[in-house]
C-alpha atoms as a PDB file:
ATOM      1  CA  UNK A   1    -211.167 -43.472 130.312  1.00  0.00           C
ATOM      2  CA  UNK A   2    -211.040 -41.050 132.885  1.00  0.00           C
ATOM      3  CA  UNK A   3    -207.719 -39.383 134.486  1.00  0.00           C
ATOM      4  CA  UNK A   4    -207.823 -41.617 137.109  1.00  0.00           C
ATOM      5  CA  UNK A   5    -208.140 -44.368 134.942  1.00  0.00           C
ATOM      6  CA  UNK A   6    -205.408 -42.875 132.560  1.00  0.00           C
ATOM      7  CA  UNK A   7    -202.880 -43.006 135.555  1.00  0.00           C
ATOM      8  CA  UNK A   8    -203.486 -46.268 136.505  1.00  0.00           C
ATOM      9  CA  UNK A   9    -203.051 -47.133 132.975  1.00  0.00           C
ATOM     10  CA  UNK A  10    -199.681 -45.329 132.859  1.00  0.00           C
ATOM     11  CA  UNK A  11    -198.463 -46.289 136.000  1.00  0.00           C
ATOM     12  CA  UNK A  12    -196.439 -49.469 134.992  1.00  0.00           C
ATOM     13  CA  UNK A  13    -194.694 -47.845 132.592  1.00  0.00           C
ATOM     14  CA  UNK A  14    -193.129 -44.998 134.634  1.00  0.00           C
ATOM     15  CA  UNK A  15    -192.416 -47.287 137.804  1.00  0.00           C
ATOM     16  CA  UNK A  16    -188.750 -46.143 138.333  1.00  0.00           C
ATOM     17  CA  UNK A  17    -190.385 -42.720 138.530  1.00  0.00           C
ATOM     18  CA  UNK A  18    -192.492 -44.152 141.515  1.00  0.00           C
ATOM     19  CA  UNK A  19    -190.130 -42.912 143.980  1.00  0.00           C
ATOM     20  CA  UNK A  20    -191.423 -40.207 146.258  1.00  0.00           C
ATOM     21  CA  UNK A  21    -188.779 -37.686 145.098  1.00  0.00           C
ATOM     22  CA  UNK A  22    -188.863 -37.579 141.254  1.00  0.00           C
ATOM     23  CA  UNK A  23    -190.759 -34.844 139.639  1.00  0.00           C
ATOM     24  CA  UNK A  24    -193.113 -36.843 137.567  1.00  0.00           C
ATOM     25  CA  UNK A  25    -194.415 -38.033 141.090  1.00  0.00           C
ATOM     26  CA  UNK A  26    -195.223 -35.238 142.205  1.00  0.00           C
ATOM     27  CA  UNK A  27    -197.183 -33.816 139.391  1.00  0.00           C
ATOM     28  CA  UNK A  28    -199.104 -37.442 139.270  1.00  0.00           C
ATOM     29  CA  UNK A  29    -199.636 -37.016 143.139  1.00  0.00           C
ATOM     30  CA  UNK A  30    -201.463 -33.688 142.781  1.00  0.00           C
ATOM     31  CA  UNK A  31    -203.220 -34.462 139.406  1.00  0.00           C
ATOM     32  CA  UNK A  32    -204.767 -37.386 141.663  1.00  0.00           C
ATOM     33  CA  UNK A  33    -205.613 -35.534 144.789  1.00  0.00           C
ATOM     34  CA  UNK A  34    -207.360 -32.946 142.276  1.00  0.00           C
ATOM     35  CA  UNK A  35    -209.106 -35.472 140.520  1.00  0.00           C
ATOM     36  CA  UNK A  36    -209.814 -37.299 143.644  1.00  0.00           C
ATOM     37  CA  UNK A  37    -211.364 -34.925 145.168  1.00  0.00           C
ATOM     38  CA  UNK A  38    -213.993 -34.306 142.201  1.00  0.00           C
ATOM     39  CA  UNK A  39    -215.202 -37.661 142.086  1.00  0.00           C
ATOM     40  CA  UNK A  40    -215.450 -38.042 146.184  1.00  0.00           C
ATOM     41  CA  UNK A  41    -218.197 -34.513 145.895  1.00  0.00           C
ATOM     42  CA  UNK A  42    -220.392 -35.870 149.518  1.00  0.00           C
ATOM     43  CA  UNK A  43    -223.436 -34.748 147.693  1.00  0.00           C
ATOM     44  CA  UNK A  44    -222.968 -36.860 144.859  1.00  0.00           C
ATOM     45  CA  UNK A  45    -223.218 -40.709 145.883  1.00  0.00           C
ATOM     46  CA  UNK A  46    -222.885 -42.592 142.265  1.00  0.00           C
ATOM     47  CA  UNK A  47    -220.709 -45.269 140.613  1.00  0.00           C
ATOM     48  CA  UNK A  48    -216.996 -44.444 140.107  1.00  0.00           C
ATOM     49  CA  UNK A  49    -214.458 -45.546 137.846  1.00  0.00           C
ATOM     50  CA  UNK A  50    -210.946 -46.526 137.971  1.00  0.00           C
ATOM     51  CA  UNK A  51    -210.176 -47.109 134.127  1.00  0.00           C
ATOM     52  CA  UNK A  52    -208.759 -50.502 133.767  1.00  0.00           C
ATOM     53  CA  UNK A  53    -210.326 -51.702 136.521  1.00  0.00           C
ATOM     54  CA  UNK A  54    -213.658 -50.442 135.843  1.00  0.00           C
ATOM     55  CA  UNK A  55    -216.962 -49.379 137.642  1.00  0.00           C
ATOM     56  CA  UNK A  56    -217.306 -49.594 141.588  1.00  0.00           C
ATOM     57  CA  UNK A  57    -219.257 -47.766 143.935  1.00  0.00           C
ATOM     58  CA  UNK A  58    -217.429 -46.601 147.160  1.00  0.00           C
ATOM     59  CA  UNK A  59    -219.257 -43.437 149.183  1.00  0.00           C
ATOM     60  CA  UNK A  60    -218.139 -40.747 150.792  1.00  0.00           C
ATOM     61  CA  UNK A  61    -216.899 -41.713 154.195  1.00  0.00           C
ATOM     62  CA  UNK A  62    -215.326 -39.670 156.819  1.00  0.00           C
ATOM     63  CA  UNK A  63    -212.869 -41.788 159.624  1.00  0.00           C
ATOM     64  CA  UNK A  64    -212.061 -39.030 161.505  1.00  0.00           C
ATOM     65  CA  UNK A  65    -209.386 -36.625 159.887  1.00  0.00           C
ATOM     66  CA  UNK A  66    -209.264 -38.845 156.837  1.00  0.00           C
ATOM     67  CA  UNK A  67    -212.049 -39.412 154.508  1.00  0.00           C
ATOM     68  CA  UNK A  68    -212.600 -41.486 151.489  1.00  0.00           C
ATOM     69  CA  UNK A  69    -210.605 -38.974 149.093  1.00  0.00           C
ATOM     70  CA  UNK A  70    -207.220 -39.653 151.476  1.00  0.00           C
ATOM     71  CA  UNK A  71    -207.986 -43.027 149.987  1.00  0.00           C
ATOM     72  CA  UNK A  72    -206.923 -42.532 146.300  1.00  0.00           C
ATOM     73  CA  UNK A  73    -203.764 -40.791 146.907  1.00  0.00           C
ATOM     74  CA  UNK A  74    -201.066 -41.652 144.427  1.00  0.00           C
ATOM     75  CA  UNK A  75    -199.246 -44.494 146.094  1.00  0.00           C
ATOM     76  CA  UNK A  76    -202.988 -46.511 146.499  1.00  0.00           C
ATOM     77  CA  UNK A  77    -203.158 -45.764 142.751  1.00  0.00           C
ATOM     78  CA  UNK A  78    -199.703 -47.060 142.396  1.00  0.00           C
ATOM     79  CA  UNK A  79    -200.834 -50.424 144.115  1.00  0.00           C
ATOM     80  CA  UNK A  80    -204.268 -50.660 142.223  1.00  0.00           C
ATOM     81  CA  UNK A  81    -202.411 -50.547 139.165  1.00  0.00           C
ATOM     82  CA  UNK A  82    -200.315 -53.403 140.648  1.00  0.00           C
ATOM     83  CA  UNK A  83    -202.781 -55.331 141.525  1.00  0.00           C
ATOM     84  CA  UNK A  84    -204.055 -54.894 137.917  1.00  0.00           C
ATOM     85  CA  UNK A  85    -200.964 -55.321 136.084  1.00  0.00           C
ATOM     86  CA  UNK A  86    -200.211 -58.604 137.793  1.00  0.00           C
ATOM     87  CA  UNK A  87    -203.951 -60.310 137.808  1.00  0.00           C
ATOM     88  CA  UNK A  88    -202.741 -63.342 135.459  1.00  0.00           C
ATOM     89  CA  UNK A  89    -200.112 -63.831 138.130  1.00  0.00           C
ATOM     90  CA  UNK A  90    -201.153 -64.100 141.104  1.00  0.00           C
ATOM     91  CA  UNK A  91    -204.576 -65.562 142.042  1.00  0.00           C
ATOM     92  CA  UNK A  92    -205.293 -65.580 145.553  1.00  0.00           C
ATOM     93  CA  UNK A  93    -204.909 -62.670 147.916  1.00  0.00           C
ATOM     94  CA  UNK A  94    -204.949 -61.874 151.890  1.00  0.00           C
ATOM     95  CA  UNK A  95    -206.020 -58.042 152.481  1.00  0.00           C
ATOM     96  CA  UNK A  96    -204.122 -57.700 156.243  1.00  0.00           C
ATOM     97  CA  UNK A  97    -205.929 -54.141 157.767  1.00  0.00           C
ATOM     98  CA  UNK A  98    -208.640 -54.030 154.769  1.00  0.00           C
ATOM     99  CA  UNK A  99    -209.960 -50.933 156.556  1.00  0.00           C
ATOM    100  CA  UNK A 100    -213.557 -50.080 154.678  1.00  0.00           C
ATOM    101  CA  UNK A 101    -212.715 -51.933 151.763  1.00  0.00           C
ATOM    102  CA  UNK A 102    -211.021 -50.146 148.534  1.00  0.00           C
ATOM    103  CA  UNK A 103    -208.236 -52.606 147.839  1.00  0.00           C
ATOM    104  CA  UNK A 104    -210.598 -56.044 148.419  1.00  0.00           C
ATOM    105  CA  UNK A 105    -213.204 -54.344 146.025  1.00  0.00           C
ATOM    106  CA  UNK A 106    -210.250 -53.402 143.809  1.00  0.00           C
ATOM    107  CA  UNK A 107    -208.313 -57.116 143.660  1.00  0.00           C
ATOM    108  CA  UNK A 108    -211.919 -58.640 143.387  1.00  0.00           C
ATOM    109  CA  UNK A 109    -212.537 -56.491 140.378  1.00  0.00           C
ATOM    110  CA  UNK A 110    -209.178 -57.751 139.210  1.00  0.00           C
ATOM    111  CA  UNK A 111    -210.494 -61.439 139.367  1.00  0.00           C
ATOM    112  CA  UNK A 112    -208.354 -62.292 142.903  1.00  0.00           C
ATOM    113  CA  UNK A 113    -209.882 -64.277 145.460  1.00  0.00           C
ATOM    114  CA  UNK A 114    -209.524 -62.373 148.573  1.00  0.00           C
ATOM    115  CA  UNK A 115    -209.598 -63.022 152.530  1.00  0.00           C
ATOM    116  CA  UNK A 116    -209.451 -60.007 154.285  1.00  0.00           C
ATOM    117  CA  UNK A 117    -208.877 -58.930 157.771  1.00  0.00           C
ATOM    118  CA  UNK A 118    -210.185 -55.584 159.520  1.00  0.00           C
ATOM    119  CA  UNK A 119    -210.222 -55.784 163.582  1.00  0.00           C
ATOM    120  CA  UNK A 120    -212.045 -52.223 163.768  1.00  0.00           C
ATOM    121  CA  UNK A 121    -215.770 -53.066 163.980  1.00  0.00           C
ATOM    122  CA  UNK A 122    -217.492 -50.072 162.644  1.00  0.00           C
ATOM    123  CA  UNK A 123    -214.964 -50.252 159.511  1.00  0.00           C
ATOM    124  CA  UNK A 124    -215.399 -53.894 159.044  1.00  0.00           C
ATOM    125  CA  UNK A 125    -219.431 -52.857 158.833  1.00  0.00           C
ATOM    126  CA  UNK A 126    -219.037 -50.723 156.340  1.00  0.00           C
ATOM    127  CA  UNK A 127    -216.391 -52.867 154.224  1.00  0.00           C
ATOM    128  CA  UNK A 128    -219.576 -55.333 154.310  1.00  0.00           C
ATOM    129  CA  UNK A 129    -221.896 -52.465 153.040  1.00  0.00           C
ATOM    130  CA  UNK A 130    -219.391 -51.613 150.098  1.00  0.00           C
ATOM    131  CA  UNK A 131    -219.039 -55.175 148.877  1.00  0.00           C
ATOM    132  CA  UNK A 132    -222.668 -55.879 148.817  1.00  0.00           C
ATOM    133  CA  UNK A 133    -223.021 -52.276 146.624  1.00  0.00           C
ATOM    134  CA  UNK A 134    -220.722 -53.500 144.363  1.00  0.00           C
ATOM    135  CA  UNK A 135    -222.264 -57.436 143.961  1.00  0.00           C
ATOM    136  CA  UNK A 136    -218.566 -58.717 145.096  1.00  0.00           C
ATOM    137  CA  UNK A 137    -219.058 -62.197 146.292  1.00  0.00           C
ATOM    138  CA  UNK A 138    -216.826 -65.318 147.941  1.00  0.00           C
ATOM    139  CA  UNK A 139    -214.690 -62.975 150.000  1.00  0.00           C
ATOM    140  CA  UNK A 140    -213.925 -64.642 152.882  1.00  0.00           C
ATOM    141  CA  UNK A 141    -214.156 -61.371 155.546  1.00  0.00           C
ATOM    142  CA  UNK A 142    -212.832 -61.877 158.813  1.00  0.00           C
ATOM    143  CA  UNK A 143    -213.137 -59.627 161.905  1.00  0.00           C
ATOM    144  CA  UNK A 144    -210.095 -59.394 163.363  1.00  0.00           C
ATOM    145  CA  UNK A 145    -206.489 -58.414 163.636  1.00  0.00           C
ATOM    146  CA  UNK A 146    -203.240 -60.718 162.189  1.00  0.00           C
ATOM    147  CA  UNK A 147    -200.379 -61.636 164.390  1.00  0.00           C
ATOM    148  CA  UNK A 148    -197.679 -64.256 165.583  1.00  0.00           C
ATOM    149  CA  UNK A 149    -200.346 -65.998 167.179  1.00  0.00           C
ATOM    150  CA  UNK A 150    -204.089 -66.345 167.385  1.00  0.00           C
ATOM    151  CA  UNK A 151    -206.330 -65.813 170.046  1.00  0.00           C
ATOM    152  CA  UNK A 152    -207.549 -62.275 171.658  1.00  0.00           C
ATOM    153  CA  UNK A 153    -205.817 -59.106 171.749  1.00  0.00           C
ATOM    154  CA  UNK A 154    -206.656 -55.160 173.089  1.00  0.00           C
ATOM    155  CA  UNK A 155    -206.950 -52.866 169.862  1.00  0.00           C
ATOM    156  CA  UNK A 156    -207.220 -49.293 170.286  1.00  0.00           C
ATOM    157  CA  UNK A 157    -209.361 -47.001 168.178  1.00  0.00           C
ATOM    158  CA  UNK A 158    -208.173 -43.674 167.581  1.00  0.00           C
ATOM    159  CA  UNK A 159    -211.460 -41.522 167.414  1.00  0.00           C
ATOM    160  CA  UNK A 160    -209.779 -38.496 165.510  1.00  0.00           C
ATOM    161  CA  UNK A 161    -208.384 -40.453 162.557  1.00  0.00           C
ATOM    162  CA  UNK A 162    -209.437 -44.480 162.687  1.00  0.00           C
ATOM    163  CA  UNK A 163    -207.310 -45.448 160.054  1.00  0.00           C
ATOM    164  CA  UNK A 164    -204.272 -44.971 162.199  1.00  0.00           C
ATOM    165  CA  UNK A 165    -206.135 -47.177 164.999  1.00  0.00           C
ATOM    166  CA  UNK A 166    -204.147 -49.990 166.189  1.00  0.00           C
ATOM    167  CA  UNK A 167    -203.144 -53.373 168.233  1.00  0.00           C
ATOM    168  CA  UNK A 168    -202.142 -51.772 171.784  1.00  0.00           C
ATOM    169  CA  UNK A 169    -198.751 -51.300 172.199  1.00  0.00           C
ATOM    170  CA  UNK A 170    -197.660 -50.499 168.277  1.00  0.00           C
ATOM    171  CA  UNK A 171    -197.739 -46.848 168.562  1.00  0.00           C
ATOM    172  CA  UNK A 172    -198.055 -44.036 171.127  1.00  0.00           C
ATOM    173  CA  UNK A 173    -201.862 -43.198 170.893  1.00  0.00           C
ATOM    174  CA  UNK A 174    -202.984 -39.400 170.956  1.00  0.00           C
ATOM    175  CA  UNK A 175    -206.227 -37.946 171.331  1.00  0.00           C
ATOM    176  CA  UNK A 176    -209.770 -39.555 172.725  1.00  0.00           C
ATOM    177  CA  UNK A 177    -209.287 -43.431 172.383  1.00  0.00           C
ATOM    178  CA  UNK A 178    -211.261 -46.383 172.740  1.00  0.00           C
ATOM    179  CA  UNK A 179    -209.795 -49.857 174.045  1.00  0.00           C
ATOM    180  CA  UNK A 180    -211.507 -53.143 172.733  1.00  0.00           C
ATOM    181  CA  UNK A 181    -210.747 -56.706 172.474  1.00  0.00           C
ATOM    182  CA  UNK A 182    -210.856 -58.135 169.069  1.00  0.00           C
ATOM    183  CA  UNK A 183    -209.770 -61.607 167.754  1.00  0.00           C
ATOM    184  CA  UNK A 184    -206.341 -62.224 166.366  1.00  0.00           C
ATOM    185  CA  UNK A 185    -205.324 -64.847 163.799  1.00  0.00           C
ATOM    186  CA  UNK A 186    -201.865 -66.085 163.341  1.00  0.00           C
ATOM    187  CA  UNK A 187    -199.918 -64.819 159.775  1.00  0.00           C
ATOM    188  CA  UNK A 188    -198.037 -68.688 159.914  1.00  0.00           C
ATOM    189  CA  UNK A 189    -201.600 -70.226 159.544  1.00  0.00           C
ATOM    190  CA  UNK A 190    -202.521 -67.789 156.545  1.00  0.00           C
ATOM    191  CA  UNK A 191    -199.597 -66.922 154.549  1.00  0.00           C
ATOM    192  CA  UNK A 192    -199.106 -70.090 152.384  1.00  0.00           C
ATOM    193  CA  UNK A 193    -203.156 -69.729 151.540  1.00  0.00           C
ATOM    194  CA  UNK A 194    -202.529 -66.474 149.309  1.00  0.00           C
ATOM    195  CA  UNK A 195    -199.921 -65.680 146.706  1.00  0.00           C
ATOM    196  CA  UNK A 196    -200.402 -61.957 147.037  1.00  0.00           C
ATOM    197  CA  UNK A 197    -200.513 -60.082 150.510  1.00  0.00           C
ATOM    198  CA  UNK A 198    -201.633 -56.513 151.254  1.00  0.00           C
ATOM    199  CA  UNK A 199    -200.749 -55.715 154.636  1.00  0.00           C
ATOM    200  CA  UNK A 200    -201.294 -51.984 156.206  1.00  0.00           C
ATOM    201  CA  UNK A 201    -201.046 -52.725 160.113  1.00  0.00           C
ATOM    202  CA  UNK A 202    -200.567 -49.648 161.935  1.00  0.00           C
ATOM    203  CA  UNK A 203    -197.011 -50.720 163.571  1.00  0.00           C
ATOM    204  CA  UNK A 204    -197.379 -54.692 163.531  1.00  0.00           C
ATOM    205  CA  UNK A 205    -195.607 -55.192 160.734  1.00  0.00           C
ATOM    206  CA  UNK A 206    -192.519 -56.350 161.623  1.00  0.00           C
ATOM    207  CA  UNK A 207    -194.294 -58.898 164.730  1.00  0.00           C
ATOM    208  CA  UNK A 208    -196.056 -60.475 161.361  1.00  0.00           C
ATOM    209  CA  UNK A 209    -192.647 -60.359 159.036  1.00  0.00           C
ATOM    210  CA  UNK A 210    -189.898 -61.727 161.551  1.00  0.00           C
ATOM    211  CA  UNK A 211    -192.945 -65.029 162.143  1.00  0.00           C
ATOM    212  CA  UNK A 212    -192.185 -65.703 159.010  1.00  0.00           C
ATOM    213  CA  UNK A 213    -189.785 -68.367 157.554  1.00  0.00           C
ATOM    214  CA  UNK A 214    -187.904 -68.562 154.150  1.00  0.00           C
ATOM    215  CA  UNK A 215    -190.560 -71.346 153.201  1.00  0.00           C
ATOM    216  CA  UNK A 216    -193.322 -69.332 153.416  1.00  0.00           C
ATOM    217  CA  UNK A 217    -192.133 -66.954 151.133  1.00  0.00           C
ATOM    218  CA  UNK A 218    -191.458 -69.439 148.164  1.00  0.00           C
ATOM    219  CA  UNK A 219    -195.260 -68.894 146.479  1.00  0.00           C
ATOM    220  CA  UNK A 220    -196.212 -66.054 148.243  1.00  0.00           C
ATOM    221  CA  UNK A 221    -195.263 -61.898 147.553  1.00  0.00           C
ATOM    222  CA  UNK A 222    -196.090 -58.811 149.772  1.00  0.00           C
ATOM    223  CA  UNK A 223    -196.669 -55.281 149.386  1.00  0.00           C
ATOM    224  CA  UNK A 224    -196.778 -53.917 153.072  1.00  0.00           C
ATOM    225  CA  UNK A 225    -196.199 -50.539 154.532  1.00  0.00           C
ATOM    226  CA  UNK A 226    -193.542 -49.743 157.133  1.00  0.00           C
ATOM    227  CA  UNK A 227    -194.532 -47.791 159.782  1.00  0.00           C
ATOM    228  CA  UNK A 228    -191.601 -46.266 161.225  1.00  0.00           C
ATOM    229  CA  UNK A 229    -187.378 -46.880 161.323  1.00  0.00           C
ATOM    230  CA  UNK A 230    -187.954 -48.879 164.147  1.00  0.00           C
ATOM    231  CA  UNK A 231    -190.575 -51.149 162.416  1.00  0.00           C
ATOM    232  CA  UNK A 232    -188.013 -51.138 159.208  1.00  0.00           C
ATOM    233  CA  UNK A 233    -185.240 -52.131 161.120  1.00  0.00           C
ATOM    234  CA  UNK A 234    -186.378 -56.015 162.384  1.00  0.00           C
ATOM    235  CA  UNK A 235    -188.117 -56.293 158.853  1.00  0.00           C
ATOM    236  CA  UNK A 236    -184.609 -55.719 156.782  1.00  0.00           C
ATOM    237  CA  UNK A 237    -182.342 -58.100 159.132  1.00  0.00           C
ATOM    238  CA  UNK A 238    -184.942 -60.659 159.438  1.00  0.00           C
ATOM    239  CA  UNK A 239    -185.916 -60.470 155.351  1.00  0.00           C
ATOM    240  CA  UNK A 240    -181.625 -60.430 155.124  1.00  0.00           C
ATOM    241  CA  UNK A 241    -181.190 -63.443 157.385  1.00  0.00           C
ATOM    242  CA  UNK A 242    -183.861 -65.936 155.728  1.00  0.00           C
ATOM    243  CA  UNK A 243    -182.726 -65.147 152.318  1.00  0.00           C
ATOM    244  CA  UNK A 244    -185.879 -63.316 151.069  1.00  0.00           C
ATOM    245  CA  UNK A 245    -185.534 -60.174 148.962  1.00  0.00           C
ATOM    246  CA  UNK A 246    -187.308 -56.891 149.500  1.00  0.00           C
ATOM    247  CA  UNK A 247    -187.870 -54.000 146.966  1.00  0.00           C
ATOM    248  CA  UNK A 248    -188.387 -50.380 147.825  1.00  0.00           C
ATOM    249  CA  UNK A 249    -190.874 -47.721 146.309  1.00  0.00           C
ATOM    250  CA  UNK A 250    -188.286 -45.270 147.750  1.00  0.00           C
ATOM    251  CA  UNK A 251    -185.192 -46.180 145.364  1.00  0.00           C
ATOM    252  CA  UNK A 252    -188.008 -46.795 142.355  1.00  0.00           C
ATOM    253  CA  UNK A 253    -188.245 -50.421 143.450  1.00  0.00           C
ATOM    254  CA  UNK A 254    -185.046 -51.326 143.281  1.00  0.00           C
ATOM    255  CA  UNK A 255    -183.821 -54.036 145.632  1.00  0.00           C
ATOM    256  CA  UNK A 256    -183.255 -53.246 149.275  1.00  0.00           C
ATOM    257  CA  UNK A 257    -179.028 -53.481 149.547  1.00  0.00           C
ATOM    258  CA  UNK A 258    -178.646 -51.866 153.303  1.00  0.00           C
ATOM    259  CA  UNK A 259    -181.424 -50.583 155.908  1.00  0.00           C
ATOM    260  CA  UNK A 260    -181.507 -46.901 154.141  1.00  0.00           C
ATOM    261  CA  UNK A 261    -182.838 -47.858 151.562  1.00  0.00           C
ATOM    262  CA  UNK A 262    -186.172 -49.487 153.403  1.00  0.00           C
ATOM    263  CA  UNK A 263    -189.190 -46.906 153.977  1.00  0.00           C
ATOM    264  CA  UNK A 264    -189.543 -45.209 156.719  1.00  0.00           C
ATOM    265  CA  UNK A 265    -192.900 -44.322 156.435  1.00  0.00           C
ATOM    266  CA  UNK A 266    -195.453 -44.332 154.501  1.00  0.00           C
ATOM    267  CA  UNK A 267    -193.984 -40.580 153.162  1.00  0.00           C
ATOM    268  CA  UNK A 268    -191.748 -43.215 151.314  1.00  0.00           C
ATOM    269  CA  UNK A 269    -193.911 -45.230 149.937  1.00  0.00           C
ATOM    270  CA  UNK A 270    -194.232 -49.185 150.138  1.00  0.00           C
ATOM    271  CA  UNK A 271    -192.271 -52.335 150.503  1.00  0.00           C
ATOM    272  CA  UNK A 272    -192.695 -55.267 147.941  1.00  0.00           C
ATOM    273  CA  UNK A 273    -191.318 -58.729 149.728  1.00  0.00           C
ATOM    274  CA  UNK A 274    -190.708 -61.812 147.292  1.00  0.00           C
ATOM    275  CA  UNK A 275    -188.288 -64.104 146.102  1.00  0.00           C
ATOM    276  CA  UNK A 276    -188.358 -63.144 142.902  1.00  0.00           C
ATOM    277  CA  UNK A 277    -185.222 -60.771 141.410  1.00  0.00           C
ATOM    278  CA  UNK A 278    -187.875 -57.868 140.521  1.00  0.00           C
ATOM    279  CA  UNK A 279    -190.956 -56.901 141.228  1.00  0.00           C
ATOM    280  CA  UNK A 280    -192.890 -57.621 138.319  1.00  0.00           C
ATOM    281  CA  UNK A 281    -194.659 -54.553 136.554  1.00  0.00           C
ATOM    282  CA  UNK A 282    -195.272 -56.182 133.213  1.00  0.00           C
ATOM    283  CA  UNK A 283    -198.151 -58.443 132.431  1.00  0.00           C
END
């Protein structure tokens, strides 16, 4: 197995330790960036490997500022081995913001069925490319963004770094943009078809959270990342007042007693939503 691999492997072990702040994370963060960066060479295009979760091929792609290295940072590798860990448990997934593909290839290896959702058209393109390279079949990939509602709304590509691209009105834009309309689809018509949602939406979040109802949360868990304090905010006292429990990847997953403990950020890591007392990290 390769180091990659090996901290996947590891990761459910040490997941107190997750936290952005201990020491052991930050030696696994820059043992991944190094090893990262020797497997994402641009002149070598060839299968890679993720240990547990076994051979994929993903290429060298640059969005801007970020490229497909930024991709396999620590806290990705912390949900991969998630996504792993739990693959008897949960069945059915809904990638919300799949970008160019990583985490549907990864739950698909895993055995999850997946729906995904990527509003950016050149991304969804290649997310198409990358599942046909790896012979990943029956995802159900949708163009298009996730809201409180369906219908058609203005997106806004940020040319110097795509993957922070976003529905207008989320987050200040900077830098040369481009202004598109793109389908939406509503979260209340989706969420009771998965068990398992990964969400990344650029400053949506909490639209798609406070739509939701204590109901839909009785089958169904959610790793998502919070955007900013003012995203975390409506997320905490909505999660608070419908009686569903969230657990942070800033106090090592513990459960989220008062709005400082929510990320802020993704600097602090992600936000698991469920009803369940933990977040589950054995298999």
């Amino acid at each position: 197995m390769n180091t990659l691999g090996e901290i996947i492997s590891s990761l459910p072990l040490v997941n107190r330790y997750h936290n952005h702040t201990t020491s052991l994370y930050r030696v696994l963060e820059k043992l991944a960036r190094q090893e990262s960066e020797k497997m994402f060479d641009p002149s070598v295009q060839e299968e890679k490997s993720l240990g547990p979760v076994g051979q994929f091929y993903f290429p060298y792609f640059k969005m801007g500022a970020i490229d497909s290295v930024d991709l396999f940072g620590l806290d990705e590798l912390i949900l991969f081995s998630f996504y792993w860990t739990n693959r008897h448990r949960y069945k059915k997934a809904l990638d919300i913001g799949a970008n160019i593909g990583l985490h549907t290839t990864v739950l698909a290896k895993c055995g999850y069925q997946v729906k995904l959702f990527e509003p950016d058209p050149t991304h969804f393109a290649k997310l198409q490319e990358i599942l046909a390279a790896n012979q990943i079949q029956g995802v159900d990939a949708n163009q298009g963004a996730v809201s409180d509602h369906s219908g058609q709304v203005e997106f806004v590509r940020v040319l110097g770094n795509t993957t922070s691209s976003h529905i207008a009105g989320c987050k200040q834009p900077y830098g040369e943009l481009e202004r598109f309309q793109v389908p939406v689809f509503n979260i209340r018509e989706l969420i009771r078809q998965a068990d398992l949602i990964k969400m990344d939406v650029e400053g949506h979040e909490a639209v798609i959270i406070q739509a939701t109802t204590s109901e839909d949360w009785d089958r169904t868990d959610a790793v998502i990342e919070v955007g900013s304090a003012d995203q975390a905010q409506p997320i905490f006292d909505h999660l608070q007042k419908i009686g569903v429990n969230a657990f942070s990847q800033k106090i090592g997953w513990g459960c989220v007693k008062t709005l400082e403990d929510m990320p802020f950020s993704y600097k602090d890591g992600s936000l698991f939503i469920s009803k369940k007392g933990a977040m589950p990290w054995s298999e």
